[in-house]
PDB file of N, CA and C in Angstrom:
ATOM      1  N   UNK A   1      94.378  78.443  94.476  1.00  0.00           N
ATOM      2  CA  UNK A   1      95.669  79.021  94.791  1.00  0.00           C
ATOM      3  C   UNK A   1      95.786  80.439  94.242  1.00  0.00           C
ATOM      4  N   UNK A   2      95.074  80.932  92.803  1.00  0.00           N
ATOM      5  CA  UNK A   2      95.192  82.014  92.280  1.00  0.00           C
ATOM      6  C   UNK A   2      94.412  82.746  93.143  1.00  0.00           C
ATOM      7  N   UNK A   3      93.339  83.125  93.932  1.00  0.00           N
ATOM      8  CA  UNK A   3      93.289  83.585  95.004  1.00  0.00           C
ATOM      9  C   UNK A   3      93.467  84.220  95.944  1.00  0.00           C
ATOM     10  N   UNK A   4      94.655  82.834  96.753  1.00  0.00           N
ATOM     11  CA  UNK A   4      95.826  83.115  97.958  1.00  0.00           C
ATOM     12  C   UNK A   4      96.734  84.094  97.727  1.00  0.00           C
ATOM     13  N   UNK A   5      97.209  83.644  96.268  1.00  0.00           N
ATOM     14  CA  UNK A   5      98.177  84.809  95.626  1.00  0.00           C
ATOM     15  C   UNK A   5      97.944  86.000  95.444  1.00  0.00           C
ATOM     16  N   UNK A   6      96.893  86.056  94.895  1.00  0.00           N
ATOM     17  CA  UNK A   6      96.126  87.484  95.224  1.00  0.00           C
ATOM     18  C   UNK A   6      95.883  88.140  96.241  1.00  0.00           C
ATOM     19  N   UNK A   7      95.444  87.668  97.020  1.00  0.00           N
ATOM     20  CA  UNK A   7      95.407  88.214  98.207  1.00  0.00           C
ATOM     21  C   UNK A   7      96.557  88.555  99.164  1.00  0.00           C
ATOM     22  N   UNK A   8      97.587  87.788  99.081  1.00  0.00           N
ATOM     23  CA  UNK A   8      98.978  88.045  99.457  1.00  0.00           C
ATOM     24  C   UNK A   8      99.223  88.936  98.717  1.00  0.00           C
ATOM     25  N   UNK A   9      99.223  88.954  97.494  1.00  0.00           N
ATOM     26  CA  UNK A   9      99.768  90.957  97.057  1.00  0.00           C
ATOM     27  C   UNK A   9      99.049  91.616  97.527  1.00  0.00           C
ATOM     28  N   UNK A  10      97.748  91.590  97.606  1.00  0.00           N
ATOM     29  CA  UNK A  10      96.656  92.793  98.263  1.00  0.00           C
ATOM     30  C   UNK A  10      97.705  92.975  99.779  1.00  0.00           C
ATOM     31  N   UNK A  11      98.010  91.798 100.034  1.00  0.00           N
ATOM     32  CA  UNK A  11      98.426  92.554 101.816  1.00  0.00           C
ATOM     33  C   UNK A  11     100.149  92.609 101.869  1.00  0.00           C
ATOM     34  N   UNK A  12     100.889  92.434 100.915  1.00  0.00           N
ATOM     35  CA  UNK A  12     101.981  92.975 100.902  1.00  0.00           C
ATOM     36  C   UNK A  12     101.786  94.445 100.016  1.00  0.00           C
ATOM     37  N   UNK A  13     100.894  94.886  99.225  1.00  0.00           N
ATOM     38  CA  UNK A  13     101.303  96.196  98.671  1.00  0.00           C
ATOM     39  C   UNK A  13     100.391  96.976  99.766  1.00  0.00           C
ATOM     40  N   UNK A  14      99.537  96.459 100.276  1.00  0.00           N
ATOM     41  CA  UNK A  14      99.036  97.604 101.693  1.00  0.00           C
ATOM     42  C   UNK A  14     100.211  97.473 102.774  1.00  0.00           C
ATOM     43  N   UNK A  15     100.813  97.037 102.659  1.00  0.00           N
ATOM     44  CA  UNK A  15     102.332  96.930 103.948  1.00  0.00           C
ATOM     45  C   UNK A  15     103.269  97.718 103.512  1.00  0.00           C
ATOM     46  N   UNK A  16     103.491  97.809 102.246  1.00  0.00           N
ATOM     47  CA  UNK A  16     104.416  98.763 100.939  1.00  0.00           C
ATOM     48  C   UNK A  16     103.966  99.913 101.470  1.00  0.00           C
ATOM     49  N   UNK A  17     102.760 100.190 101.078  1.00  0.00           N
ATOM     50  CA  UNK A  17     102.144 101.517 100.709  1.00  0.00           C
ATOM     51  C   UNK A  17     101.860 102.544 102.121  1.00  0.00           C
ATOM     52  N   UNK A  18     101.350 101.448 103.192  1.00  0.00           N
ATOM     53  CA  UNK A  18     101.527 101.829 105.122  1.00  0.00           C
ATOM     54  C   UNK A  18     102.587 102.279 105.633  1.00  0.00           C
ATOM     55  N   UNK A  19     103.819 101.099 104.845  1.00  0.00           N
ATOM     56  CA  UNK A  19     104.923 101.595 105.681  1.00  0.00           C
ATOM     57  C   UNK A  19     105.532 102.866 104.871  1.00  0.00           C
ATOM     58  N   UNK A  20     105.556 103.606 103.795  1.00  0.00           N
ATOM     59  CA  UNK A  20     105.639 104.613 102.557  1.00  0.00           C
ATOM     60  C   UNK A  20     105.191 105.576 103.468  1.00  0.00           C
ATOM     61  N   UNK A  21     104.064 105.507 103.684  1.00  0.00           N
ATOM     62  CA  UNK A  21     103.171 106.252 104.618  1.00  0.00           C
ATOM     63  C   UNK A  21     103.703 106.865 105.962  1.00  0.00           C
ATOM     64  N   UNK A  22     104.206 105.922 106.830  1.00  0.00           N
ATOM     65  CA  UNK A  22     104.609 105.831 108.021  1.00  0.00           C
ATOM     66  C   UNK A  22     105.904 106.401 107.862  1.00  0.00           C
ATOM     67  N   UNK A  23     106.606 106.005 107.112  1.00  0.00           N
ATOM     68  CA  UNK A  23     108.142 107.262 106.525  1.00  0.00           C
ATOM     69  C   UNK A  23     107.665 108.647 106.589  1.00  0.00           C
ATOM     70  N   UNK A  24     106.758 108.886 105.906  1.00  0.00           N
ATOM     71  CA  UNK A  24     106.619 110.552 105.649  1.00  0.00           C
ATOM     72  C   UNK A  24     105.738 111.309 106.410  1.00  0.00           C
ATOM     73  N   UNK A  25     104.971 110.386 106.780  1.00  0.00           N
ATOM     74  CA  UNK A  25     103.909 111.243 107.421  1.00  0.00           C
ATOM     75  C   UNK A  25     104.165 112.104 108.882  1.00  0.00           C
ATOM     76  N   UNK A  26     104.330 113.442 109.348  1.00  0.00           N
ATOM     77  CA  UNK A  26     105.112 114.528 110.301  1.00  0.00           C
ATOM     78  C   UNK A  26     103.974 114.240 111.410  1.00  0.00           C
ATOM     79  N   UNK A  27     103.165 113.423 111.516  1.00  0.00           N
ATOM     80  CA  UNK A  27     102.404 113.460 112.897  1.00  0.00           C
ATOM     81  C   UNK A  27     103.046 111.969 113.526  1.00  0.00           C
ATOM     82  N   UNK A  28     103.463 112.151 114.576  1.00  0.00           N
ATOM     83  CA  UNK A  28     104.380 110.752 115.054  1.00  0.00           C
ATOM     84  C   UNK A  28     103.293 109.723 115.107  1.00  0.00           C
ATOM     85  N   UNK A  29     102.125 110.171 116.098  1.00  0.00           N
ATOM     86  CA  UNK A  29     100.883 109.547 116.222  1.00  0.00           C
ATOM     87  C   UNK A  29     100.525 108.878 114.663  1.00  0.00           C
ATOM     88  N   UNK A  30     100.172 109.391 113.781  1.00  0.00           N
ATOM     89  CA  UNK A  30      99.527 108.918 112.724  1.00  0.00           C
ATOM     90  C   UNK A  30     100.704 108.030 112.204  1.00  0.00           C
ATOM     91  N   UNK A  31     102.024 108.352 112.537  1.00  0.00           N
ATOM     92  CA  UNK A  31     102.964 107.702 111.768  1.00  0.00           C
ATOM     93  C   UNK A  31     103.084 105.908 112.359  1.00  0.00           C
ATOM     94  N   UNK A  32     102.968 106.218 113.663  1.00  0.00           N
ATOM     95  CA  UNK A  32     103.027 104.908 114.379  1.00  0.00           C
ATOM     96  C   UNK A  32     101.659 103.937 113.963  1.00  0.00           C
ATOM     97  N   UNK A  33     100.611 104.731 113.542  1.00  0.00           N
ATOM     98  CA  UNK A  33      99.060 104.296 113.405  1.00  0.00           C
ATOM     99  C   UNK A  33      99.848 103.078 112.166  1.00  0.00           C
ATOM    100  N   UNK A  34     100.332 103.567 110.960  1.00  0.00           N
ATOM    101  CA  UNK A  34     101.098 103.360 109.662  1.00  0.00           C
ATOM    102  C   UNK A  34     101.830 102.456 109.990  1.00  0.00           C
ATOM    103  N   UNK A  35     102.424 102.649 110.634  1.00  0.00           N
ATOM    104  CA  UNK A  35     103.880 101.635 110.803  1.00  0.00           C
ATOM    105  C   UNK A  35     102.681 100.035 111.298  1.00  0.00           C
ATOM    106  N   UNK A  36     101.734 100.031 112.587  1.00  0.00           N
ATOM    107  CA  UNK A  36     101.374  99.111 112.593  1.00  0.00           C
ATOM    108  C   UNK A  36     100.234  98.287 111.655  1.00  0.00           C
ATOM    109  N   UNK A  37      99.502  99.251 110.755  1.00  0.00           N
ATOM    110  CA  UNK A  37      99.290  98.993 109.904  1.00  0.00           C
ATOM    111  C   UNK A  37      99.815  97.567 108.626  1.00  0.00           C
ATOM    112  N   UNK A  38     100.676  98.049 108.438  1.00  0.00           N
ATOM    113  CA  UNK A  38     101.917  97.826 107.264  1.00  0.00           C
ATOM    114  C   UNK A  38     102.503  96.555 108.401  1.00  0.00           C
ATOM    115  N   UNK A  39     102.016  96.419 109.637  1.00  0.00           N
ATOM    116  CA  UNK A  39     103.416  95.361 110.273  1.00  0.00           C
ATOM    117  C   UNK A  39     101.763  94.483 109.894  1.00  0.00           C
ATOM    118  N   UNK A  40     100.334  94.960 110.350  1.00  0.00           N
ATOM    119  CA  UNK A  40      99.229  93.894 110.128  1.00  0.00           C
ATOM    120  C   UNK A  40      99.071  93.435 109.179  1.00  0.00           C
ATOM    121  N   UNK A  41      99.488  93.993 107.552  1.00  0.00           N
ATOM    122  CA  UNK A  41      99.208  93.130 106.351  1.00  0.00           C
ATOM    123  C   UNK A  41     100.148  92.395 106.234  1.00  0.00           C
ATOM    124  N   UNK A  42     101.318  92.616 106.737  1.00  0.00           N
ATOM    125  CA  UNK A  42     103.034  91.961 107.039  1.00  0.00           C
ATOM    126  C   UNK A  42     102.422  90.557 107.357  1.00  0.00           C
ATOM    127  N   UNK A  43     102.030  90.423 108.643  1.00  0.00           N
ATOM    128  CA  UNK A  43     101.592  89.232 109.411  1.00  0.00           C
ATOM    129  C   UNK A  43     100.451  88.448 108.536  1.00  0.00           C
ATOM    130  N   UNK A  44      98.958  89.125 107.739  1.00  0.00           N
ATOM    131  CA  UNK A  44      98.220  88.649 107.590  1.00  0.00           C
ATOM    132  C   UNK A  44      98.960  87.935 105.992  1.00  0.00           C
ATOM    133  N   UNK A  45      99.567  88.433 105.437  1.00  0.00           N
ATOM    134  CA  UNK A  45     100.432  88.226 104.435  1.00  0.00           C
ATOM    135  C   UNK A  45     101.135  86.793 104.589  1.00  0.00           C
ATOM    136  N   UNK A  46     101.955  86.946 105.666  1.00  0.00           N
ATOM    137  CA  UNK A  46     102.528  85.738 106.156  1.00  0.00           C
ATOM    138  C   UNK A  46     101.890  84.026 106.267  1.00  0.00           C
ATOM    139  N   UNK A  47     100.674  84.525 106.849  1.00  0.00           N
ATOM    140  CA  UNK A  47      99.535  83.698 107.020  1.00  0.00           C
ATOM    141  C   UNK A  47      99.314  82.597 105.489  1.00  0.00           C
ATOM    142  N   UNK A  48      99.049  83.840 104.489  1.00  0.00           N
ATOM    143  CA  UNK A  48      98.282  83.545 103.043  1.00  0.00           C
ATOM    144  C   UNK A  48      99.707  83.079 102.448  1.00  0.00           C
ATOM    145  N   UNK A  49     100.650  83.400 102.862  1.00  0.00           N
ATOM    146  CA  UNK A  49     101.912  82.990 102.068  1.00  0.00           C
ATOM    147  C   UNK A  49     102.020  81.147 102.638  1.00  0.00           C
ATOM    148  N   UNK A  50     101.223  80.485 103.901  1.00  0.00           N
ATOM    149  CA  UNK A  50     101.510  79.779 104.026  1.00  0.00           C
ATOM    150  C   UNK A  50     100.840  78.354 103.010  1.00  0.00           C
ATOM    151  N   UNK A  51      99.594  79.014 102.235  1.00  0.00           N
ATOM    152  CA  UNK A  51      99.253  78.870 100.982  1.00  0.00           C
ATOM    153  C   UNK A  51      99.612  78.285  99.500  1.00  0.00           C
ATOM    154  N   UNK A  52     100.883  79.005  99.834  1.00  0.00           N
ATOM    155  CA  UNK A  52     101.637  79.474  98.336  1.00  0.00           C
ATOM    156  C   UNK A  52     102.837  78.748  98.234  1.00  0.00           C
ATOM    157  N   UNK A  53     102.884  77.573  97.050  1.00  0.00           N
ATOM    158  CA  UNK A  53     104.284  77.159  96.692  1.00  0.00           C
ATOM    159  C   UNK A  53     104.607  77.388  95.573  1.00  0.00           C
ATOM    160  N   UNK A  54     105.938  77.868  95.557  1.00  0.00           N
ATOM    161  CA  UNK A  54     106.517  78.538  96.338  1.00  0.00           C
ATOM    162  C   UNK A  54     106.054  79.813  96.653  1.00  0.00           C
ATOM    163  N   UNK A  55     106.825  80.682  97.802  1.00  0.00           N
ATOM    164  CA  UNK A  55     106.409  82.068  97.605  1.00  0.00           C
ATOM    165  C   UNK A  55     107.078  83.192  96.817  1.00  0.00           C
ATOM    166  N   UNK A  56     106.370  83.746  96.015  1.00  0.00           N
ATOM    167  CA  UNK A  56     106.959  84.129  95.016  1.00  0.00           C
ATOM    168  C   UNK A  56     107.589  85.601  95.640  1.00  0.00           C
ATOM    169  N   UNK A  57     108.548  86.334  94.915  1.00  0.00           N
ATOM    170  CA  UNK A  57     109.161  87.236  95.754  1.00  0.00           C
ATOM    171  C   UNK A  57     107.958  88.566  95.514  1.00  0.00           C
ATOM    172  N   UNK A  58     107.849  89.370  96.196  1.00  0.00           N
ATOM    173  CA  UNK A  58     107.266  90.615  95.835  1.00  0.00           C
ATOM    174  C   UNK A  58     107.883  91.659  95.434  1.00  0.00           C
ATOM    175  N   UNK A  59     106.814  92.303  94.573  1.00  0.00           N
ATOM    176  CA  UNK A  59     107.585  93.279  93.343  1.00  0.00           C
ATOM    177  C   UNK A  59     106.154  94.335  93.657  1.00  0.00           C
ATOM    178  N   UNK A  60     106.221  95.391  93.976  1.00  0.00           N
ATOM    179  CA  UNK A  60     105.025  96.546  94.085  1.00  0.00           C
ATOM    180  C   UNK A  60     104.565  96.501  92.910  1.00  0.00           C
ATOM    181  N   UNK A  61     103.605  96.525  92.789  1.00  0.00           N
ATOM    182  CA  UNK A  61     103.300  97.048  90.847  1.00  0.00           C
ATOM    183  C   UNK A  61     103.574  98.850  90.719  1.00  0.00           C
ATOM    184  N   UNK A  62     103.313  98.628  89.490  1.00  0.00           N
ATOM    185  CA  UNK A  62     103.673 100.002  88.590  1.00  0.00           C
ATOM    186  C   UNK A  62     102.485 101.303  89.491  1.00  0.00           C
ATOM    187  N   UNK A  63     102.006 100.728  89.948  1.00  0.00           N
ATOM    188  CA  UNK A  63     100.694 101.984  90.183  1.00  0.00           C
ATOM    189  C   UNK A  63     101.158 101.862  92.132  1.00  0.00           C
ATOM    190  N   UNK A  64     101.781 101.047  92.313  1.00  0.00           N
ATOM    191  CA  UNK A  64     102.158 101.266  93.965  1.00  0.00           C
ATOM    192  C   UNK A  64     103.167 101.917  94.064  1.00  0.00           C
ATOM    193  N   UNK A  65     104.401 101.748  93.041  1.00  0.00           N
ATOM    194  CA  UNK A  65     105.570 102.577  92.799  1.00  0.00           C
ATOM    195  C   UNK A  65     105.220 104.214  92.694  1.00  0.00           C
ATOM    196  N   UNK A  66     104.502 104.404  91.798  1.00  0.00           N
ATOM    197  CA  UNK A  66     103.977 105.444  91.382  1.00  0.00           C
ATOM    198  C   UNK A  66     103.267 106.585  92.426  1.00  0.00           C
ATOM    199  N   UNK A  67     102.322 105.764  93.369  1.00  0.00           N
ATOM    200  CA  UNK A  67     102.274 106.187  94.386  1.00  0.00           C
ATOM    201  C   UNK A  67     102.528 106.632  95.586  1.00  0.00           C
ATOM    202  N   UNK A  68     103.768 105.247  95.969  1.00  0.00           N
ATOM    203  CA  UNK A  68     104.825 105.537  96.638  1.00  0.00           C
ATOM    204  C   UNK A  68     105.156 106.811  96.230  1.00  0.00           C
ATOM    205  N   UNK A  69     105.961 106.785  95.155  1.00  0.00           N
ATOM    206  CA  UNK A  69     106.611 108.184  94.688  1.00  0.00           C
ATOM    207  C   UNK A  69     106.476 109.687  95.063  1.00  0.00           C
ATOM    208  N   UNK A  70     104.884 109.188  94.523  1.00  0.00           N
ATOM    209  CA  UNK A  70     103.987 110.654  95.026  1.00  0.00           C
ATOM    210  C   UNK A  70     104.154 111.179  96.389  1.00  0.00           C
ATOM    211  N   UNK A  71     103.937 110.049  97.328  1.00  0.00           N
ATOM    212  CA  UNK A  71     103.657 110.071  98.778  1.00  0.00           C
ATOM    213  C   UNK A  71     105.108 110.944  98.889  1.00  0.00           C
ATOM    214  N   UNK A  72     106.039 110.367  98.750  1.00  0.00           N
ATOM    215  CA  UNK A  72     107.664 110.859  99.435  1.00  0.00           C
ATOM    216  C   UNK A  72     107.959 112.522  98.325  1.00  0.00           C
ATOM    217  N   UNK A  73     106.911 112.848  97.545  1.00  0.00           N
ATOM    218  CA  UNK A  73     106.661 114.220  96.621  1.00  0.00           C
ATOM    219  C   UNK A  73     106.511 115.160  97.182  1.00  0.00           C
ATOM    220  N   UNK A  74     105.001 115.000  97.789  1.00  0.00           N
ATOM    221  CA  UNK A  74     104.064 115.509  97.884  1.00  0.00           C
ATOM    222  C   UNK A  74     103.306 115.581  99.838  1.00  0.00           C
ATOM    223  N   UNK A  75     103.861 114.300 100.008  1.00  0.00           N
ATOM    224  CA  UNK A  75     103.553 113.861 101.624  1.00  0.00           C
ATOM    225  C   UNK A  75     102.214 113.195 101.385  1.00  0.00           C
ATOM    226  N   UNK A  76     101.865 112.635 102.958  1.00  0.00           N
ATOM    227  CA  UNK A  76     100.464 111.450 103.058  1.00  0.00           C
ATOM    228  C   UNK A  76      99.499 112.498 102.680  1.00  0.00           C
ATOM    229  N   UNK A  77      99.390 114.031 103.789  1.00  0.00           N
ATOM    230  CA  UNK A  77      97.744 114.667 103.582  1.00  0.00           C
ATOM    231  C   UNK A  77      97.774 114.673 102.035  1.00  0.00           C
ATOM    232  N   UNK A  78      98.503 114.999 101.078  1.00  0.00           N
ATOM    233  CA  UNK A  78      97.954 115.540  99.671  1.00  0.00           C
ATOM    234  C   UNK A  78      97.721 113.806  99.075  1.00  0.00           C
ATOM    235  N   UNK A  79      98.334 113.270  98.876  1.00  0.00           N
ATOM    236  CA  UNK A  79      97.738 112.251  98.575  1.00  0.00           C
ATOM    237  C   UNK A  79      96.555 111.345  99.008  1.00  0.00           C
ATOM    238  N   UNK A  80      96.008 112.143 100.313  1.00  0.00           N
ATOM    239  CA  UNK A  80      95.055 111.167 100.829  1.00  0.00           C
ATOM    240  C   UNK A  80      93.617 110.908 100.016  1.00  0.00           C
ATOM    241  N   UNK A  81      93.139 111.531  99.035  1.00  0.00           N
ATOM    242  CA  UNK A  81      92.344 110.852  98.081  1.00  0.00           C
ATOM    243  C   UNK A  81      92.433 109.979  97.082  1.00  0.00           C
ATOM    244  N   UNK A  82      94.185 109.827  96.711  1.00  0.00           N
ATOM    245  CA  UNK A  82      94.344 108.984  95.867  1.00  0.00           C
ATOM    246  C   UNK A  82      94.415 107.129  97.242  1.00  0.00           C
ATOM    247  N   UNK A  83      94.957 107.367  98.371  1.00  0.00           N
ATOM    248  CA  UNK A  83      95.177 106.248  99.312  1.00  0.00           C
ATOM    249  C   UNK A  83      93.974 105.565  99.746  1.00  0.00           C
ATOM    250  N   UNK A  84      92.955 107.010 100.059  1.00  0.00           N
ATOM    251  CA  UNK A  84      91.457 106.146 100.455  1.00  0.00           C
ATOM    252  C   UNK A  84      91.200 105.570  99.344  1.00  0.00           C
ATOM    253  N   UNK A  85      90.984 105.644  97.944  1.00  0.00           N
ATOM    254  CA  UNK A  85      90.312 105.132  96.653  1.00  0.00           C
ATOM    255  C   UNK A  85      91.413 103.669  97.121  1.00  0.00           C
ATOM    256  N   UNK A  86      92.797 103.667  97.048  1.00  0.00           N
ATOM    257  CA  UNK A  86      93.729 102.387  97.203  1.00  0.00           C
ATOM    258  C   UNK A  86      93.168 101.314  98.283  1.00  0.00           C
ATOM    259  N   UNK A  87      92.928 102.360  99.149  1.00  0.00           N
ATOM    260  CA  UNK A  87      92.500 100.973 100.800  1.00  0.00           C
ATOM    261  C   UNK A  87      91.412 101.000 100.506  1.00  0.00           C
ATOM    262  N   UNK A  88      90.165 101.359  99.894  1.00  0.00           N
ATOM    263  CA  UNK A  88      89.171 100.763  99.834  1.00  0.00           C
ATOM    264  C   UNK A  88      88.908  99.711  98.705  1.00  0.00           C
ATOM    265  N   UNK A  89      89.798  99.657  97.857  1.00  0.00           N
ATOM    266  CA  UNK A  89      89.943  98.685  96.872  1.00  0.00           C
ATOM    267  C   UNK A  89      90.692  97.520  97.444  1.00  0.00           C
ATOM    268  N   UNK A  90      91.170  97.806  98.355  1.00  0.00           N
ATOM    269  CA  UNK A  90      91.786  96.854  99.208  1.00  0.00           C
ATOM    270  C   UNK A  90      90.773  95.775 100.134  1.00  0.00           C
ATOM    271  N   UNK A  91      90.052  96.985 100.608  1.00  0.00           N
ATOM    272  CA  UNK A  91      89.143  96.269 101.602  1.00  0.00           C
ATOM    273  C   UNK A  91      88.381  95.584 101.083  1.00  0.00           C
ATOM    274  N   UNK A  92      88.135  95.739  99.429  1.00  0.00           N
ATOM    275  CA  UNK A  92      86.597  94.996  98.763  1.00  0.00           C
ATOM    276  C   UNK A  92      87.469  94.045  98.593  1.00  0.00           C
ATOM    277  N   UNK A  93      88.712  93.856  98.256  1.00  0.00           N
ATOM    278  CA  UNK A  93      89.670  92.520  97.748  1.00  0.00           C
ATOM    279  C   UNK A  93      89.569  91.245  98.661  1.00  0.00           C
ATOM    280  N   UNK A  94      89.697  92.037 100.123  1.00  0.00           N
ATOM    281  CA  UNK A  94      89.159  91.006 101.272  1.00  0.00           C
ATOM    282  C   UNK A  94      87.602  91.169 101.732  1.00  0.00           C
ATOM    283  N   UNK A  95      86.708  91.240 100.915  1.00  0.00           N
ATOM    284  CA  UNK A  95      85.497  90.838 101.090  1.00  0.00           C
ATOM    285  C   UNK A  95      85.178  91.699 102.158  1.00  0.00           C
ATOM    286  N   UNK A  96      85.592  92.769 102.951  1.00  0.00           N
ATOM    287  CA  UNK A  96      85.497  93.585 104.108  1.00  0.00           C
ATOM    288  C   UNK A  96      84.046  94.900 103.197  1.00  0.00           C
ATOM    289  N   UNK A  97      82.940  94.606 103.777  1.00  0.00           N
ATOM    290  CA  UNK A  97      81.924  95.429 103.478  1.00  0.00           C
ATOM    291  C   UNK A  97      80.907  94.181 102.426  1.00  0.00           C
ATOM    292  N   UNK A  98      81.264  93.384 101.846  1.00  0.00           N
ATOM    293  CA  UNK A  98      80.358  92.598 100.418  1.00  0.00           C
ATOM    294  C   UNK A  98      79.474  91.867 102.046  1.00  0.00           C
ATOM    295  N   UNK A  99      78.168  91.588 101.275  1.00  0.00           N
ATOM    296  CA  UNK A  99      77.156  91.506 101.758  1.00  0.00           C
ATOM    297  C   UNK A  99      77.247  89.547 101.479  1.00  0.00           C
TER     298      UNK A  99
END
């Protein structure tokens, strides 16, 4: 179960952090890219929540807040080295690339 749970935050703070994204970002195109993003960890989230008793409420952590923050600062392009380092820590969380 510790796991499931895990992995349900992995895909609710990439839905946090997409849709953060999809707020600020001035290219409509890239913004819509974001928005469905953030609706796919939404759904895959949903899935892993069916997992979980109960489901516990979600709370961003301190380093998604933080980022958030930045993003609505600074905008998506300047932050985009701190987001790739985020989604690729994301992607190893779901086993996406492990051999």
């Amino acid at each position: 179960m510790e796991d499931a749970l895990e992995r349900w935050r992995s895909e609710k703070t990439a839905a946090y952090l997409s849709g953060t994204v999809a707020a600020y970002e001035p290219d409509p195109a890239k913004a819509h890219l974001f928005r469905e993003m953030a609706h796919a960890a939404e759904e895959q989230a949903a899935i892993l929540a069916k997992d979980l008793e109960p489901v516990p409420a979600f709370a961003p952590s301190l380093r998604s807040r933080v980022t958030a923050s930045l993003i609505r600062i600074f905008g998506p392009r300047a932050m985009k080295p701190v987001l790739s380092a985020l989604w690729r820590r994301h992607a190893q969380g779901r086993g996406v690339g492990r051999q």
